[in-house]
C-alpha atoms as a PDB file:
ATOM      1  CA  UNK A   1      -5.258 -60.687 -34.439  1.00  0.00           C
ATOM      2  CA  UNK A   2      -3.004 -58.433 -32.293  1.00  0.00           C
ATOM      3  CA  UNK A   3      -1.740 -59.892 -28.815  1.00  0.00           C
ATOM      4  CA  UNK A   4       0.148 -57.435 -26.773  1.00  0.00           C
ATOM      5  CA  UNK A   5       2.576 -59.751 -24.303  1.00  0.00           C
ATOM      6  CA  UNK A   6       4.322 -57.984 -21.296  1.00  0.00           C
ATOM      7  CA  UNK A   7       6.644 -59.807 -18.354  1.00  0.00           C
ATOM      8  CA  UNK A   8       7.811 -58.534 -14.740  1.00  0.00           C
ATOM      9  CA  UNK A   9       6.474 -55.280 -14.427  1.00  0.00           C
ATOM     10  CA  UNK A  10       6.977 -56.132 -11.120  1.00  0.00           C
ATOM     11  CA  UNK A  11       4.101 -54.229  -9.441  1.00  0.00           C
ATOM     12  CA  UNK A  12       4.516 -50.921 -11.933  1.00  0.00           C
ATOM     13  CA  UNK A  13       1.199 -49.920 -12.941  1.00  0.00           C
ATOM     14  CA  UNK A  14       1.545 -46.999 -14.809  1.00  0.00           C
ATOM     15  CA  UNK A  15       2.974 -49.119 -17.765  1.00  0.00           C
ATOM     16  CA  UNK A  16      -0.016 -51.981 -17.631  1.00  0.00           C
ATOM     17  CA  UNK A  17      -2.299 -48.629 -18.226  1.00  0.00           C
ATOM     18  CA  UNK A  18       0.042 -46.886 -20.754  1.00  0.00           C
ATOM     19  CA  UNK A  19      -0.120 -50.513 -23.160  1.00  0.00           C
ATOM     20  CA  UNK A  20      -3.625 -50.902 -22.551  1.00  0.00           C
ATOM     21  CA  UNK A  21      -4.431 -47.548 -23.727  1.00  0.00           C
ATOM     22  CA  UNK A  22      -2.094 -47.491 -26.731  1.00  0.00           C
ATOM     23  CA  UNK A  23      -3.221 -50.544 -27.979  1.00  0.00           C
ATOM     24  CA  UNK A  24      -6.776 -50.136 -28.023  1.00  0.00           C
ATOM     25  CA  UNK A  25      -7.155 -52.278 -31.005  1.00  0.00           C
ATOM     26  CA  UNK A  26      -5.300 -55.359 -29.472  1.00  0.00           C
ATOM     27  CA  UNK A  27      -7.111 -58.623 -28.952  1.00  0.00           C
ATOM     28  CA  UNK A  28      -5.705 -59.912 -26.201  1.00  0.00           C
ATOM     29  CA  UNK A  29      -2.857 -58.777 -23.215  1.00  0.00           C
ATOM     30  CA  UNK A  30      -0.784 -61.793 -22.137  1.00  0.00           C
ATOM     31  CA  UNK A  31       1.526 -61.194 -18.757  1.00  0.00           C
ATOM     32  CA  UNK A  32       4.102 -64.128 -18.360  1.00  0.00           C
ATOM     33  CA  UNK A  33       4.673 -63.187 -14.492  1.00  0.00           C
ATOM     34  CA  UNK A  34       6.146 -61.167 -11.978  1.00  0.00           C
ATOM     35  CA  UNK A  35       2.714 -58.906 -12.560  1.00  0.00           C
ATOM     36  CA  UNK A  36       3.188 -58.622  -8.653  1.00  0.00           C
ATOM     37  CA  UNK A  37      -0.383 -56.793  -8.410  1.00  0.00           C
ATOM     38  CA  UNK A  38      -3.810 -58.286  -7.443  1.00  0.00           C
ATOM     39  CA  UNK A  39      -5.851 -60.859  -9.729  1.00  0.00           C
ATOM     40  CA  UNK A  40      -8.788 -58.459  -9.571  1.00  0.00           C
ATOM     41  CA  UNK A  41      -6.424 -55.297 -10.648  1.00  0.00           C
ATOM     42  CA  UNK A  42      -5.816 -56.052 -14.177  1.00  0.00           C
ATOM     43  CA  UNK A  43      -7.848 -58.767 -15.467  1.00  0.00           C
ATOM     44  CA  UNK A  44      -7.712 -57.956 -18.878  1.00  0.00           C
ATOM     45  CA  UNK A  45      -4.679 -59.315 -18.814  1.00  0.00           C
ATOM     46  CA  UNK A  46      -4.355 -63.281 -19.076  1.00  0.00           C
ATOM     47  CA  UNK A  47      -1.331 -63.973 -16.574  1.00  0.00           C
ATOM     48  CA  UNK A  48       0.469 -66.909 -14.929  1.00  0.00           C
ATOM     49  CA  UNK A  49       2.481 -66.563 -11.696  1.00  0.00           C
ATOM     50  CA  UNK A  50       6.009 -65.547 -10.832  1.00  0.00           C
ATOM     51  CA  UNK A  51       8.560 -66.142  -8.753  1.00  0.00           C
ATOM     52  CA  UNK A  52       7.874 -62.742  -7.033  1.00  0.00           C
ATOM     53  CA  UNK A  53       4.496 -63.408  -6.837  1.00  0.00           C
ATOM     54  CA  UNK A  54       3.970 -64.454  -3.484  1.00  0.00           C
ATOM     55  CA  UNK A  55       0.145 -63.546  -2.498  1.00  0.00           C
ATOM     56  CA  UNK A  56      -1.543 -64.375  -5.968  1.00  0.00           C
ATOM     57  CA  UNK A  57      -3.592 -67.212  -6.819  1.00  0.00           C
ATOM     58  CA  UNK A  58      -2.096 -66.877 -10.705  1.00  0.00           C
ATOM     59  CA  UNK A  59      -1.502 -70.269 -11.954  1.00  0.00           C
ATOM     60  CA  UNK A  60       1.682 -71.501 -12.527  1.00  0.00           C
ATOM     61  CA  UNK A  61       1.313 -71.716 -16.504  1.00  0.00           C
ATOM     62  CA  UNK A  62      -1.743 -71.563 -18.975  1.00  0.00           C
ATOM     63  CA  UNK A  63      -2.819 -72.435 -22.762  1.00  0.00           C
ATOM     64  CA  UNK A  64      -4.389 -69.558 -24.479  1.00  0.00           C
ATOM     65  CA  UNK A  65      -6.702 -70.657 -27.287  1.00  0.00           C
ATOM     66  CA  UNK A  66      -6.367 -67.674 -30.466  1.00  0.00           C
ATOM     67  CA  UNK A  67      -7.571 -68.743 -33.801  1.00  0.00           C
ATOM     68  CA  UNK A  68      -5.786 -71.346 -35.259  1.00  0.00           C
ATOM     69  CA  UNK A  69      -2.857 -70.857 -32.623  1.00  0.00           C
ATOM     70  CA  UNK A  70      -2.833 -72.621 -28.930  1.00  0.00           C
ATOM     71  CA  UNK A  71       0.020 -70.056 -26.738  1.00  0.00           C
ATOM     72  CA  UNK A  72       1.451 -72.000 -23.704  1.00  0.00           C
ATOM     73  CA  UNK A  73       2.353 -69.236 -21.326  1.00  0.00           C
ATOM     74  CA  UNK A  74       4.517 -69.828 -18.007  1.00  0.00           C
ATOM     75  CA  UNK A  75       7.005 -67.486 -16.318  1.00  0.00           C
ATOM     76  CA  UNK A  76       9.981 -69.584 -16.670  1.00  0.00           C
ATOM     77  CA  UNK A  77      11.211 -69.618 -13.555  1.00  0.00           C
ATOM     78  CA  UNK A  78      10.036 -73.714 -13.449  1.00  0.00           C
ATOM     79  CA  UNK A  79      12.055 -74.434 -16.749  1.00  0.00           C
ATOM     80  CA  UNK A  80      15.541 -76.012 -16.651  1.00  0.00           C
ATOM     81  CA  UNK A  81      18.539 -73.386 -16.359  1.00  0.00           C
ATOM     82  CA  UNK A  82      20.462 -75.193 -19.178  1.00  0.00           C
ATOM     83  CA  UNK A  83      18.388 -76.253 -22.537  1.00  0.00           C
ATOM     84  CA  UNK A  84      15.558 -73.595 -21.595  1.00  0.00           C
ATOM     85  CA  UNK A  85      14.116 -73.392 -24.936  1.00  0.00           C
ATOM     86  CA  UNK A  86      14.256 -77.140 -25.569  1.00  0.00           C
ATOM     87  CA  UNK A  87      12.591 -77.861 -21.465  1.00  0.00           C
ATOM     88  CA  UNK A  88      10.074 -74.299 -22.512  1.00  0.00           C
ATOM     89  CA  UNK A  89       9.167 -76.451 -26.612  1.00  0.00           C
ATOM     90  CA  UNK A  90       8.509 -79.996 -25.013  1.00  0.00           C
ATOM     91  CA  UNK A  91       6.375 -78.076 -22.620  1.00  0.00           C
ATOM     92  CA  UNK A  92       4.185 -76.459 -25.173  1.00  0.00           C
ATOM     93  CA  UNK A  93       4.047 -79.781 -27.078  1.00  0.00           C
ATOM     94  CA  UNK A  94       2.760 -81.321 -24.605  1.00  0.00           C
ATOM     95  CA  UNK A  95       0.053 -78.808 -24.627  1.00  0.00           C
ATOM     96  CA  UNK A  96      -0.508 -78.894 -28.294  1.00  0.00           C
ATOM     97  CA  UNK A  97       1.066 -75.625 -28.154  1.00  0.00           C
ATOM     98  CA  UNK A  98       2.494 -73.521 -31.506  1.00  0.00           C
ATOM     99  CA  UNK A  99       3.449 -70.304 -29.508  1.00  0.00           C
ATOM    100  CA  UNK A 100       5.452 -70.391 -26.209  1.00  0.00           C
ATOM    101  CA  UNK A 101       5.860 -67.333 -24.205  1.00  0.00           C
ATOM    102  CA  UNK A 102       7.955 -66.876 -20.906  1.00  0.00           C
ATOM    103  CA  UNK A 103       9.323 -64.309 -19.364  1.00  0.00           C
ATOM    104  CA  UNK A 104      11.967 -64.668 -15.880  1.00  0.00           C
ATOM    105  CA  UNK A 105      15.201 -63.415 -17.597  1.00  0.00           C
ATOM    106  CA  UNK A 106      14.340 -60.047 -18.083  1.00  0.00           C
ATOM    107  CA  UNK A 107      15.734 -60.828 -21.608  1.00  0.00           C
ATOM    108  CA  UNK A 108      13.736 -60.366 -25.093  1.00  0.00           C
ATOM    109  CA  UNK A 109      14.078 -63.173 -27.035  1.00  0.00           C
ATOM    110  CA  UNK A 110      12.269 -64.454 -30.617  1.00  0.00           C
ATOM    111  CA  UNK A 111      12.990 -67.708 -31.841  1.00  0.00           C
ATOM    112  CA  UNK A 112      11.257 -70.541 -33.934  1.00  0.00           C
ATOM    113  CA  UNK A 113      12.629 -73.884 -33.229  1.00  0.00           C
ATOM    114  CA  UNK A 114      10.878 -76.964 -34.021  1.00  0.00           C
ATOM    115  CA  UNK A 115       7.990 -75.361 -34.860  1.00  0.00           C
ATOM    116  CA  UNK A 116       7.144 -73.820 -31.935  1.00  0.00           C
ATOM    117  CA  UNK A 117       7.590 -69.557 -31.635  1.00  0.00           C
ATOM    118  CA  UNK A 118       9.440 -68.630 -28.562  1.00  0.00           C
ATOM    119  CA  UNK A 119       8.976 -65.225 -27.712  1.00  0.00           C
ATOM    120  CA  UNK A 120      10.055 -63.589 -24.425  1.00  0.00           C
ATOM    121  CA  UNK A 121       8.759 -60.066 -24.554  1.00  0.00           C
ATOM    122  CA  UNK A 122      11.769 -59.087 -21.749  1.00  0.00           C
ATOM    123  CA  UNK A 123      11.249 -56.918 -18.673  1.00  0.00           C
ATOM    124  CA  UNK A 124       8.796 -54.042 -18.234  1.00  0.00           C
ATOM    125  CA  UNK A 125      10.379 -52.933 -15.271  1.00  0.00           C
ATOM    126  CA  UNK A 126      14.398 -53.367 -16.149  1.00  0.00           C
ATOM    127  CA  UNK A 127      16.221 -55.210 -18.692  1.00  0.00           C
ATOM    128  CA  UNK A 128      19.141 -57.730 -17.948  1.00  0.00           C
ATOM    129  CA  UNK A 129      20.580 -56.801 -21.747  1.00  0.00           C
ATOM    130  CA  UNK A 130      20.971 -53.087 -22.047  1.00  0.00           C
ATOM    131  CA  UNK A 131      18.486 -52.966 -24.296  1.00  0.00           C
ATOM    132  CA  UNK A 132      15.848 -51.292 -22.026  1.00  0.00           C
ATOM    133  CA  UNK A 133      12.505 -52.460 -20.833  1.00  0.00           C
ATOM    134  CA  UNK A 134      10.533 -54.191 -23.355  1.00  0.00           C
ATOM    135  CA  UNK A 135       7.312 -55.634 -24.534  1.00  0.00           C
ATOM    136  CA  UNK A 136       6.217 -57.687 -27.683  1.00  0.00           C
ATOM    137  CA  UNK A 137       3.465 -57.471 -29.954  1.00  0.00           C
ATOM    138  CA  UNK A 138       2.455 -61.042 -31.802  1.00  0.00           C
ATOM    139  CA  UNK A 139       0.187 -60.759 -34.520  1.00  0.00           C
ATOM    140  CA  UNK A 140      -1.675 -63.661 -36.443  1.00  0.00           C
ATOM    141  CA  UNK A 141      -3.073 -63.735 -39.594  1.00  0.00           C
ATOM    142  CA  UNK A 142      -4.637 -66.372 -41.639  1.00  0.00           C
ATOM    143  CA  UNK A 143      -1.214 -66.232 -43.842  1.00  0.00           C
ATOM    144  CA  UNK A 144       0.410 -66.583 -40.632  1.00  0.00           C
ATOM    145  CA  UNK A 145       1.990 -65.091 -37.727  1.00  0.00           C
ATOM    146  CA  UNK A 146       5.130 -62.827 -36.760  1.00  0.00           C
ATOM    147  CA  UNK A 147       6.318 -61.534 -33.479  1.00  0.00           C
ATOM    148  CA  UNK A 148       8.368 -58.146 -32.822  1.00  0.00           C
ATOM    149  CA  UNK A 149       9.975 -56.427 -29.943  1.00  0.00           C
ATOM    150  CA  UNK A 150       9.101 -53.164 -28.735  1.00  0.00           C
ATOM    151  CA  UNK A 151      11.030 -50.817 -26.678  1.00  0.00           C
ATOM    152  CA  UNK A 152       9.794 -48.618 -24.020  1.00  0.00           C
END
C-alpha cells in the first residue's frame, strides 16, 4: 500500500492537485494540518486540524486504520515543545498506534523509536530547514513498511 502524507500547505492548492495527480496509484492522502482550505475541498485527503486552521471543523487528531498498521495523525501543535517525539509515541500508544505522523515544524523528520515510525513529511508551502518544501510517501507491505522524503 502507498500513502502519500503532506503538512501545511497552508491554503496552496495547486500542490494538493499536482500530488493527487502524480500519484494516481496511491491508496490513501494523509494531511497532518495547516490544510487551511474547506472540509468539502479536498476530501480525499484524511486531515486533522492546525493551528492556522481557524474556520474548519477538522478534528484535532485521528487513527487511520491501513492493513495491519493503525497511523495516529495530529498536527503537533498540541504536543510538548521539549520531548516531542516521546509526548507524539505515548500518544499513538495510547491509540494502539504503529505509525505517528505530525506535521507543525515545517521540518521532515523519519524516525523509529520504540516501535513506533515517526514521520513528519515537512512543509508543502516552506521549509524551516533549507531543504525545500516536502512531502513523504509511506509504503506497507506484508514484509513491512518504509517511509521516504520527497522534495518538491
Amino acid at each position: 500500500m502507498k500513502i502519500i502524507i503532506v503538512s501545511d500547505s497552508h491554503g496552496k492548492r495547486d500542490v494538493l492537485y499536482d500530488l493527487l495527480e502524480e500519484h494516481q496509484d496511491a491508496d490513501a492522502f494523509l494531511h497532518c494540518g495547516d490544510i487551511e482550505l474547506a472540509e468539502n475541498e479536498f476530501p480525499m485527503y484524511q486531515t486533522v486540524t492546525g493551528n492556522n486552521d481557524f474556520f474548519t471543523d477538522y478534528p484535532l487528531e485521528k487513527v487511520i486504520e491501513i492493513g495491519n498498521h493503525r497511523i495516529y495523525m495530529t498536527h503537533g501543535h498540541i504536543l510538548h515543545i521539549r520531548n516531542r517525539h516521546d509526548h507524539l509515541i505515548k500518544k499513538a500508544k495510547e491509540h494502539g498506534c504503529d505509525i505517528a505522523c505530525y506535521g507543525h515544524s515545517h521540518i521532515s523528520v523519519i524516525e523509529e523509536k520504540d516501535g513506533v515510525l515517526i514521520i513528519n513529511p515537512g512543509s508543502l508551502w516552506r521549509s524551516r530547514d533549507g531543504k525545500g518544501p516536502s512531502y513523504a510517501i509511506l509504503n506497507i507491505s506484508e514484509t513491512g513498511m518504509g517511509a521516504q522524503i520527497k522534495f518538491l
